[in-house]
PDB file of N, CA and C in Angstrom:
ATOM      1  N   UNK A   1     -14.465 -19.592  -4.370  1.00  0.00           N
ATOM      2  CA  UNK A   1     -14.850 -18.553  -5.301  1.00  0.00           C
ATOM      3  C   UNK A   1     -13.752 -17.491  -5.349  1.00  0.00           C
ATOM      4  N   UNK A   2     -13.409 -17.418  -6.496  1.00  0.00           N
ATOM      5  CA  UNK A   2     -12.270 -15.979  -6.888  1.00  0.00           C
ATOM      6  C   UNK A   2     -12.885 -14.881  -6.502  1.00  0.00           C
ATOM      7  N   UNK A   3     -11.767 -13.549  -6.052  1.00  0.00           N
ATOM      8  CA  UNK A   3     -12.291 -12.675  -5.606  1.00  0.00           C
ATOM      9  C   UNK A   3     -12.431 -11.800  -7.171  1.00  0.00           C
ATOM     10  N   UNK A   4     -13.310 -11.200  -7.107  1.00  0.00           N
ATOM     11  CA  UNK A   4     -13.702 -10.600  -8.711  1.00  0.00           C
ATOM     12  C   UNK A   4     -12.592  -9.163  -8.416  1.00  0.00           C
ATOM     13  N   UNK A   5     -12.246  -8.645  -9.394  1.00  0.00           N
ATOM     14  CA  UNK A   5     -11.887  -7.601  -9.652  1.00  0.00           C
ATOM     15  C   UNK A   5     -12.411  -6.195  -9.670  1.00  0.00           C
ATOM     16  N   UNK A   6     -12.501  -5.136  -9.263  1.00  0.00           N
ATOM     17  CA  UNK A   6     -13.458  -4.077  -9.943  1.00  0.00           C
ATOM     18  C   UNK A   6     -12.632  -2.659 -10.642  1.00  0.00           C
ATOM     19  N   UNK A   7     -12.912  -2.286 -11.169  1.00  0.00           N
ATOM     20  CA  UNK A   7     -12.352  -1.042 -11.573  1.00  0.00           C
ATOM     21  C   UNK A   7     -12.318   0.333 -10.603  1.00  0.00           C
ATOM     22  N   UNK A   8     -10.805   0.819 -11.250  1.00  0.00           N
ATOM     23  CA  UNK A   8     -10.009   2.339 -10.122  1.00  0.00           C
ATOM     24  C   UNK A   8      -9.892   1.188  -8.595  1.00  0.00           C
ATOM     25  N   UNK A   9      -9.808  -0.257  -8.728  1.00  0.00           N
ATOM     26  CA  UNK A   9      -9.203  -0.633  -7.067  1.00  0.00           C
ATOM     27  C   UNK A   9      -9.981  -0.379  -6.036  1.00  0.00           C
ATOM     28  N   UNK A  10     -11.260  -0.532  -6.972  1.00  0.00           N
ATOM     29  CA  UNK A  10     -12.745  -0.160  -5.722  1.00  0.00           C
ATOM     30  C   UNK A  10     -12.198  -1.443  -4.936  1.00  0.00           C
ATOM     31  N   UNK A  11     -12.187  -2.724  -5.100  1.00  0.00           N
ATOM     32  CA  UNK A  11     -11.978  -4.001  -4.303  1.00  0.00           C
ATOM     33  C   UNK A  11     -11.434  -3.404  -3.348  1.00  0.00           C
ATOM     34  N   UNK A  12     -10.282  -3.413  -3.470  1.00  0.00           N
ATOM     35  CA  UNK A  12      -9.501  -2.884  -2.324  1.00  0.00           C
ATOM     36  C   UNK A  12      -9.547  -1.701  -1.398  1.00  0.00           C
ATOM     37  N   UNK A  13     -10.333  -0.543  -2.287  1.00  0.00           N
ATOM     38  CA  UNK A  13     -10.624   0.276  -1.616  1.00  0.00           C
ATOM     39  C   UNK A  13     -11.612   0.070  -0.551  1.00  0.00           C
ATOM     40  N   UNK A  14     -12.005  -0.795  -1.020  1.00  0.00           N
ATOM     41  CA  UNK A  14     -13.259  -1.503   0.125  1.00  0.00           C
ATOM     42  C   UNK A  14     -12.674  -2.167   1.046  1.00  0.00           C
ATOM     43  N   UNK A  15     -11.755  -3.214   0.892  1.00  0.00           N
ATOM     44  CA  UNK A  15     -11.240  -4.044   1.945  1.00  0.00           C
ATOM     45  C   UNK A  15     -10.542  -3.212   2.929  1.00  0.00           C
ATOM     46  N   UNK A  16     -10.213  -1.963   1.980  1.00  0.00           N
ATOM     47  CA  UNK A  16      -9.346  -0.835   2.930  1.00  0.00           C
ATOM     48  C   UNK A  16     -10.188  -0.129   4.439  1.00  0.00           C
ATOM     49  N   UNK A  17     -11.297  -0.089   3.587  1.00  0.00           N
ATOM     50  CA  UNK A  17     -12.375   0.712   4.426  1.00  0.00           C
ATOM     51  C   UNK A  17     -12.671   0.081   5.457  1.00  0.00           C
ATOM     52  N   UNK A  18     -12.965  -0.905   5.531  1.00  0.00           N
ATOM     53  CA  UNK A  18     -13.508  -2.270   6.166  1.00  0.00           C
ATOM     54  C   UNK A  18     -12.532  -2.392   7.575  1.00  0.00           C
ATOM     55  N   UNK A  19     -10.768  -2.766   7.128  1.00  0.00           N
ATOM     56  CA  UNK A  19     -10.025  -2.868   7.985  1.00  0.00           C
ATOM     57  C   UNK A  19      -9.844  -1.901   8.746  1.00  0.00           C
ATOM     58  N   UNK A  20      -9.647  -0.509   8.245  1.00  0.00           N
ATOM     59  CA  UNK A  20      -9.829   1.003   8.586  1.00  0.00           C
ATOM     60  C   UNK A  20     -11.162   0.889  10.036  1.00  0.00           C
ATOM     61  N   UNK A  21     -12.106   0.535   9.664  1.00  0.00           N
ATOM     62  CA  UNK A  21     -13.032   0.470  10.404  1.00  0.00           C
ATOM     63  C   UNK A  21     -12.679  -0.341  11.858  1.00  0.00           C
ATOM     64  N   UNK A  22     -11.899  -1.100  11.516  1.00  0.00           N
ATOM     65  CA  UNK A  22     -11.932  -2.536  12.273  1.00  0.00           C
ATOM     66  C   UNK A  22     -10.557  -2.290  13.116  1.00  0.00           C
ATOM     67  N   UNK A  23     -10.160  -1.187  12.833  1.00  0.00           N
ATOM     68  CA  UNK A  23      -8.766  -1.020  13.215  1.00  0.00           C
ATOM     69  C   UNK A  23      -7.235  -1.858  13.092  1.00  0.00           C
ATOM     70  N   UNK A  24      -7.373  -2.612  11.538  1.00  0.00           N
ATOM     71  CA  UNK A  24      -6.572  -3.847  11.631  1.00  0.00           C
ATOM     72  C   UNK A  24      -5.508  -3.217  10.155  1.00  0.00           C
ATOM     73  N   UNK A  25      -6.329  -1.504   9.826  1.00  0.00           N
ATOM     74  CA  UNK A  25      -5.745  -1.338   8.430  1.00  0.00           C
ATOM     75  C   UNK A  25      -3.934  -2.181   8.352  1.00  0.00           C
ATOM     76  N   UNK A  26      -2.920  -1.197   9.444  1.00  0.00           N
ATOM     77  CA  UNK A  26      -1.701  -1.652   8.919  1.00  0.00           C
ATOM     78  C   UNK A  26      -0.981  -3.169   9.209  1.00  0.00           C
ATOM     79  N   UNK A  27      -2.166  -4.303   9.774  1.00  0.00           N
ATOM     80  CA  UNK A  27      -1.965  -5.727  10.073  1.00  0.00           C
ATOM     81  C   UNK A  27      -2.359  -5.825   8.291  1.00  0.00           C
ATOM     82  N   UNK A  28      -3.021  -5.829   7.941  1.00  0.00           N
ATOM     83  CA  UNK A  28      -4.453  -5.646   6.207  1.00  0.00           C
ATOM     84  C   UNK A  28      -2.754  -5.338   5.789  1.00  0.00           C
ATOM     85  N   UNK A  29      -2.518  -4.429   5.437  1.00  0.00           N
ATOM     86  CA  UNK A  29      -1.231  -4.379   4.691  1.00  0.00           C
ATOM     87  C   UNK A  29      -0.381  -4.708   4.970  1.00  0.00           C
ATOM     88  N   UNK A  30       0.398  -4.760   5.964  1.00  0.00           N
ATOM     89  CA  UNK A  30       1.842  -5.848   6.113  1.00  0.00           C
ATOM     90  C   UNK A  30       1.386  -7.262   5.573  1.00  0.00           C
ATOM     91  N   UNK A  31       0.607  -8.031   6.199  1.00  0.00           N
ATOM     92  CA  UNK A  31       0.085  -9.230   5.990  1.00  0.00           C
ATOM     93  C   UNK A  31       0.055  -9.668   5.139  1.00  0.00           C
ATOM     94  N   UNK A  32      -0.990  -9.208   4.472  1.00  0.00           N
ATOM     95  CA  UNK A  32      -1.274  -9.484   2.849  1.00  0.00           C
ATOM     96  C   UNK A  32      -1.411  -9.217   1.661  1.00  0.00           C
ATOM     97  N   UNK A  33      -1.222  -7.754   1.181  1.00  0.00           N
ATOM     98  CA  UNK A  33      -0.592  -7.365   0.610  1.00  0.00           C
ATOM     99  C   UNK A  33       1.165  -7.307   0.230  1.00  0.00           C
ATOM    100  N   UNK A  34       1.621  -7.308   1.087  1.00  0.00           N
ATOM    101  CA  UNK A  34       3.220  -6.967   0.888  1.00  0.00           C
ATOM    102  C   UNK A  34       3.596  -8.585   0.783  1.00  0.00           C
ATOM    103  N   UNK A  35       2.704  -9.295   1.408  1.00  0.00           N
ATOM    104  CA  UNK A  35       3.110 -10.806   1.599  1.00  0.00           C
ATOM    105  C   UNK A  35       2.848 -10.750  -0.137  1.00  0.00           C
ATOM    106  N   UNK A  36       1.724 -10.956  -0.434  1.00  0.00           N
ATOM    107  CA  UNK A  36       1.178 -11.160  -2.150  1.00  0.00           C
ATOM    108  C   UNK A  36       2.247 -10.355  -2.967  1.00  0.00           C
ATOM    109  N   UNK A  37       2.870  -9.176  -2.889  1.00  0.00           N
ATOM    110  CA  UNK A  37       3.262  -8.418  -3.786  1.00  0.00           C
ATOM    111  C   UNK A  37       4.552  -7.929  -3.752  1.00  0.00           C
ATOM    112  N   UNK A  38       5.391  -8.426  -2.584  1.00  0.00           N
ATOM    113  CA  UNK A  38       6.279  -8.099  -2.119  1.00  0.00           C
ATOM    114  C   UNK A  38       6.733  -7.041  -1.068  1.00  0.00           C
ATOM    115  N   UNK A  39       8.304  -6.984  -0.759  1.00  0.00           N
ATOM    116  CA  UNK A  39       8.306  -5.482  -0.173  1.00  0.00           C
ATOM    117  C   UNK A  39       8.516  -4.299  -0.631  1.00  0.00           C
ATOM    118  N   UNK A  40       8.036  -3.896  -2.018  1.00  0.00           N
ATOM    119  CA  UNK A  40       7.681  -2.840  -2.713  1.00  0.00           C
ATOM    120  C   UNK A  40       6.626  -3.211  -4.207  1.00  0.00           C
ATOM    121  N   UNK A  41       5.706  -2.741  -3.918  1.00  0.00           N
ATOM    122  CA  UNK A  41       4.903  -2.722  -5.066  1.00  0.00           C
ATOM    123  C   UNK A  41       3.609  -1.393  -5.689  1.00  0.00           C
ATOM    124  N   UNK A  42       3.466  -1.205  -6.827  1.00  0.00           N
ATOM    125  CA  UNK A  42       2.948  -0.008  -7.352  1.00  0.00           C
ATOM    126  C   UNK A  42       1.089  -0.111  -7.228  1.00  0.00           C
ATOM    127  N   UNK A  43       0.200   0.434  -7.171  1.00  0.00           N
ATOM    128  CA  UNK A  43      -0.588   0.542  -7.354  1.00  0.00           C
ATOM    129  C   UNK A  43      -1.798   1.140  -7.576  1.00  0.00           C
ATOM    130  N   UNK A  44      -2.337   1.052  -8.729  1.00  0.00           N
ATOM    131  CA  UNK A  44      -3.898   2.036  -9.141  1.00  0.00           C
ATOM    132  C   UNK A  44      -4.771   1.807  -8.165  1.00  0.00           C
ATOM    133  N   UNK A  45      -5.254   3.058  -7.609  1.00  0.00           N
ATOM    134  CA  UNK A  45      -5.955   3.017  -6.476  1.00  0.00           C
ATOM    135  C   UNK A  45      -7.434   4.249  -6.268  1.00  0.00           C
ATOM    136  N   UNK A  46      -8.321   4.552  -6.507  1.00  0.00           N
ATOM    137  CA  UNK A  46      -8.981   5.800  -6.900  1.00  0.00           C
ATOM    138  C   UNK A  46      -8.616   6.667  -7.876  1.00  0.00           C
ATOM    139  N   UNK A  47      -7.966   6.276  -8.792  1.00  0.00           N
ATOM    140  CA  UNK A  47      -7.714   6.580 -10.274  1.00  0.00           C
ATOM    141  C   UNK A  47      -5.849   7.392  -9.637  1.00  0.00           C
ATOM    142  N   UNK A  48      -5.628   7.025  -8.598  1.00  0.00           N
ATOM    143  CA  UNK A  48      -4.271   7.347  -8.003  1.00  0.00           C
ATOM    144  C   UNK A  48      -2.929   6.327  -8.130  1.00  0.00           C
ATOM    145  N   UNK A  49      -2.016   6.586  -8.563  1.00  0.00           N
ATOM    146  CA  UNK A  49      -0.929   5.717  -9.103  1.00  0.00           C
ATOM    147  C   UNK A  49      -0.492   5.525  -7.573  1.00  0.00           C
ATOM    148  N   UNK A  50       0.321   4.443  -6.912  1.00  0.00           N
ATOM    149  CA  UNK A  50       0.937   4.605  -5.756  1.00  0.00           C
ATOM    150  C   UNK A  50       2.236   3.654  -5.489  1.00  0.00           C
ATOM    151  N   UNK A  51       3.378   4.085  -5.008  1.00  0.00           N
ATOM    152  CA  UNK A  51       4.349   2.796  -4.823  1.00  0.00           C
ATOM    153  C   UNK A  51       4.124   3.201  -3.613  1.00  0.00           C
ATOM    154  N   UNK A  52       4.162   1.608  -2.745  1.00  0.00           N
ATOM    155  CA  UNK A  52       4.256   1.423  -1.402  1.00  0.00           C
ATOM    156  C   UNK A  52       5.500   0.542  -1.397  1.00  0.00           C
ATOM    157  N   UNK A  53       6.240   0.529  -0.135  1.00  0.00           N
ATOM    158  CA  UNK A  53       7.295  -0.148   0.402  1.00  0.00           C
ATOM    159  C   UNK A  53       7.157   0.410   1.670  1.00  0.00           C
ATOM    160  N   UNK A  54       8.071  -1.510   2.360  1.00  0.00           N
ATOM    161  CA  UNK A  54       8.557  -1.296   3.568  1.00  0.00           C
ATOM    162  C   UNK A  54      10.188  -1.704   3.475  1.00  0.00           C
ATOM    163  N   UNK A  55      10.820  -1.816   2.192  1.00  0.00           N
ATOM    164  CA  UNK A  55      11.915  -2.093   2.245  1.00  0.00           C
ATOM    165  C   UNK A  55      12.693  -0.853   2.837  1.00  0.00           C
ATOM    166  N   UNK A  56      13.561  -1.162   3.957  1.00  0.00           N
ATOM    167  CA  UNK A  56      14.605  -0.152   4.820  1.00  0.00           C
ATOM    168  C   UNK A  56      15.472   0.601   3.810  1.00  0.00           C
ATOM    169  N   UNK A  57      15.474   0.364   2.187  1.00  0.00           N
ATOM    170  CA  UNK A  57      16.617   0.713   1.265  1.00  0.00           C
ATOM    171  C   UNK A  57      16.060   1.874   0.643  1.00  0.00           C
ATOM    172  N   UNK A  58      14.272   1.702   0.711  1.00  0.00           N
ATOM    173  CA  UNK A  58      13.846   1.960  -0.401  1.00  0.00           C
ATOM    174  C   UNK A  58      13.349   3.550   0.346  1.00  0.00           C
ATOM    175  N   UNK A  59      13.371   3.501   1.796  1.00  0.00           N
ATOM    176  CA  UNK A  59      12.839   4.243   2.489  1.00  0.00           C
ATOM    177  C   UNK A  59      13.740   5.331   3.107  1.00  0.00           C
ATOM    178  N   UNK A  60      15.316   4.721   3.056  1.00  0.00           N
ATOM    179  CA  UNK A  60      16.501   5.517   3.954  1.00  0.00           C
ATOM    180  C   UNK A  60      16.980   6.254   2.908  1.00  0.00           C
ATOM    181  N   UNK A  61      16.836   5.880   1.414  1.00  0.00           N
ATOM    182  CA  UNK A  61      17.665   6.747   0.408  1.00  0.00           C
ATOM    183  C   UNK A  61      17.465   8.123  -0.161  1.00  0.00           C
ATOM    184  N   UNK A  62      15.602   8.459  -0.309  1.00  0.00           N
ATOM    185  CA  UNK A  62      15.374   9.271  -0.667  1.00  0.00           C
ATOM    186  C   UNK A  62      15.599  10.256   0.549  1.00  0.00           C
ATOM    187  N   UNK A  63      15.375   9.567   1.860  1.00  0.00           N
ATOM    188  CA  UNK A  63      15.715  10.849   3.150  1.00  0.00           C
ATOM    189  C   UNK A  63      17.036  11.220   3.085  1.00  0.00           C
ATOM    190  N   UNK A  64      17.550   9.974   2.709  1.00  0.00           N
ATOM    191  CA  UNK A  64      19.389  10.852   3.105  1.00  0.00           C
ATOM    192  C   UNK A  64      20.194  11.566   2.001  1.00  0.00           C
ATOM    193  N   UNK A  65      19.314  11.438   1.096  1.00  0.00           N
ATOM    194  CA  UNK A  65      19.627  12.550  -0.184  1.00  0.00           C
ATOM    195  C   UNK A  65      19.092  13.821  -0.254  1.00  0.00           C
ATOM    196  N   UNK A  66      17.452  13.664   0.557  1.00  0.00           N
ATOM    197  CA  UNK A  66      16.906  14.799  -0.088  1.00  0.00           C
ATOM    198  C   UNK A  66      16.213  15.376   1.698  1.00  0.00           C
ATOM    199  N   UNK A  67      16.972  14.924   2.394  1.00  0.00           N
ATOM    200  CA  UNK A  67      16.666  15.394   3.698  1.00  0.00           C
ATOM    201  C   UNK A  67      15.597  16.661   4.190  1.00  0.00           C
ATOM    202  N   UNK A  68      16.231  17.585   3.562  1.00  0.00           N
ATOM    203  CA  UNK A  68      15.348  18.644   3.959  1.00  0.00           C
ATOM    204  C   UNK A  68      14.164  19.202   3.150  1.00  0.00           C
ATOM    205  N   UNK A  69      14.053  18.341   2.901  1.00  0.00           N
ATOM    206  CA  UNK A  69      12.614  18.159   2.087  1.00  0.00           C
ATOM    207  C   UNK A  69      11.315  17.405   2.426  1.00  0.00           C
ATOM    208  N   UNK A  70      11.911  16.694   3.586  1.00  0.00           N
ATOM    209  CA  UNK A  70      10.897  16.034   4.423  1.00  0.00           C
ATOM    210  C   UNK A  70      10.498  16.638   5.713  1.00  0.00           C
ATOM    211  N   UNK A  71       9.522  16.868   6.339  1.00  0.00           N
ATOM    212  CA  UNK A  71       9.320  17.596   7.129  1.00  0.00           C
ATOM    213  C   UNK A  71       8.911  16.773   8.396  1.00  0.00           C
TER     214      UNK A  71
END
C-alpha cells in the first residue's frame, strides 16, 4: 500500500513526531530522507518552506562568507 500524501507535510510531520518520540529523529533523516531526496533538498513543511542539506559545500560557504553572522 502507497503511503498517501496529506496536505502542509502533515505525513511527515507525523513521521517526524513519532521518530522525535522514539529518539531516532536524526537516523529518520539521514536515512531516508536524504537517501530519497538527496544531499540537499527543499521542503513544504507546516505551511514553512525549508532547504535542508548535509552537503559539506553547501554548509562551509555561507559560514565563510558571512561568518559573523552566525552565532
Amino acid at each position: 500500500m502507497r503511503n498517501k500524501l496529506l496536505p502542509f507535510g502533515l505525513d511527515k510531520f507525523t513521521k517526524t513526531l513519532k521518530a522525535e518520540r522514539e529518539r531516532k529523529l536524526p537516523v529518520l533523516s539521514l536515512k531516508e530522507w536524504h537517501k530519497k531526496h538527496g544531499d540537499t533538498y527543499a521542503q513544504y513543511a507546516g505551511g514553512l518552506f525549508t532547504i535542508l542539506t548535509r552537503d559539506p559545500h553547501n554548509i562551509a560557504t555561507p559560514i565563510a562568507r558571512q561568518f559573523s553572522k552566525f552565532g
